[in-house]
Protein backbone atom coordinates (compact mmCIF):
# COMPACT_ATOMS: atom_id res chain seq x y z
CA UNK A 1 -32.13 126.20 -123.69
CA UNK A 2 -29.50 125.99 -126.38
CA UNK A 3 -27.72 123.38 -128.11
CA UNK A 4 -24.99 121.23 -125.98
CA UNK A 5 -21.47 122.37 -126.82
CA UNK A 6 -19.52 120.07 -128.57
CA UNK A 7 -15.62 119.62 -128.23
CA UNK A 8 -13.66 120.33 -130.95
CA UNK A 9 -11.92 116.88 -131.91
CA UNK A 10 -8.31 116.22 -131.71
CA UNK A 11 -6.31 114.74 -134.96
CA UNK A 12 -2.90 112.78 -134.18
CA UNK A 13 -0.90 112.46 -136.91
CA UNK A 14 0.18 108.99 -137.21
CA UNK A 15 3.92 109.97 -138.87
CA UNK A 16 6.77 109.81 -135.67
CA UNK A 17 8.35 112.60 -134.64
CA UNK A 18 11.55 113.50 -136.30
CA UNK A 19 13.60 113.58 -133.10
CA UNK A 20 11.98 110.72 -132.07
CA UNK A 21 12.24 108.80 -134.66
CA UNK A 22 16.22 109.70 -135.42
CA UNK A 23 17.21 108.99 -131.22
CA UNK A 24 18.02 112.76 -131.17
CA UNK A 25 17.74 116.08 -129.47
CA UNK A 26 17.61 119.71 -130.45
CA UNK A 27 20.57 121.69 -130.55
CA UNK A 28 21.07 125.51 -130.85
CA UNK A 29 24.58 124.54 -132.78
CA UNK A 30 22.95 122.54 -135.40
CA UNK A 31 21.16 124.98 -137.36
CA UNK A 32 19.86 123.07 -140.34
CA UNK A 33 18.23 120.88 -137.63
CA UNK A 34 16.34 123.78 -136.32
CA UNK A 35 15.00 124.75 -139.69
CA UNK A 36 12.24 121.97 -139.08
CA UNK A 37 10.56 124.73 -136.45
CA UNK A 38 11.53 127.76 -138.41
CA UNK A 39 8.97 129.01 -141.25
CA UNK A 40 10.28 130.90 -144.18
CA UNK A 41 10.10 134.56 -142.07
CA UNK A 42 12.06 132.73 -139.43
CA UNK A 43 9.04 132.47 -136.73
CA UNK A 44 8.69 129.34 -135.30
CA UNK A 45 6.15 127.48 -135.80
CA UNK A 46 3.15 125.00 -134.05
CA UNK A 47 3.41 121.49 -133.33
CA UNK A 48 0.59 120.58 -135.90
CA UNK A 49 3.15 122.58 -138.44
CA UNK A 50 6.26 121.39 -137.89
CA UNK A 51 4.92 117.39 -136.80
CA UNK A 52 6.90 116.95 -133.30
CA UNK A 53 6.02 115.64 -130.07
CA UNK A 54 4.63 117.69 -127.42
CA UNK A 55 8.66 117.04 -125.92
CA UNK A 56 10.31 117.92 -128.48
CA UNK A 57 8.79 121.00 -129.63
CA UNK A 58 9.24 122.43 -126.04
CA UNK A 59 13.05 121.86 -126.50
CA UNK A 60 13.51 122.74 -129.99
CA UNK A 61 11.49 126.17 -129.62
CA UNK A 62 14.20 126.69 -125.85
CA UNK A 63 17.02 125.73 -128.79
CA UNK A 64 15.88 128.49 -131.18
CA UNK A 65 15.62 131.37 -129.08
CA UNK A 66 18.83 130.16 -127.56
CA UNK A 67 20.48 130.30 -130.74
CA UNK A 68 18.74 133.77 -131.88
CA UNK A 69 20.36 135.51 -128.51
CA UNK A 70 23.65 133.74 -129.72
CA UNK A 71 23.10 135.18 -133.22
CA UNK A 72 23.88 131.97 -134.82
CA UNK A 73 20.24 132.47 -136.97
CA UNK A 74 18.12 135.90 -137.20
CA UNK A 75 15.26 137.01 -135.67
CA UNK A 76 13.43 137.79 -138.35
CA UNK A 77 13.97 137.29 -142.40
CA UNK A 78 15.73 140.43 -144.37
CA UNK A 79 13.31 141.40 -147.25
C-alpha cells in the first residue's frame, strides 16, 4: 500500500482586491485599468498573479478580450 495523498494547500493572500477595495468594476474602455491582468507580452494573467477576487478576475479577463476584438489594446506585444 502506498503513502496517503496529501492535498496541496491553498494560500490566500491577505491584501484586498483592487476592484474591491476601490468600489469598482472592469471596463474594456479603461485601458490602464486592465493593465493589472495584462503581463508585459500582453497575455493575461492568473488570479495568484494579478491578486483579484475569484469575481473580479472573471470580469476583467470578459473586459480584455472584449477590448482586444475592439482593438482598443493588442493581442500580443510587437518585438
Amino acid at each position: 500500500m502506498g503513502k496517503p495523498v496529501q492535498k496541496k494547500k491553498i494560500r490566500k493572500s491577505n491584501k484586498p482586491c483592487e476592484y474591491c477595495k476601490g468600489k469598482t468594476e472592469p471596463n474594456y474602455k479603461e485601458i490602464e485599468g486592465l493593465k493589472v491582468g495584462l503581463s508585459n507580452k500582453m497575455r493575461i494573467v492568473a488570479r495568484v498573479y494579478s491578486g483579484l477576487c475569484l469575481k473580479h478576475q472573471r470580469r476583467l479577463t470578459r473586459e480584455i478580450k472584449k477590448a482586444r476584438h475592439m482593438a482598443l489594446i493588442p493581442f500580443v506585444q510587437k518585438v
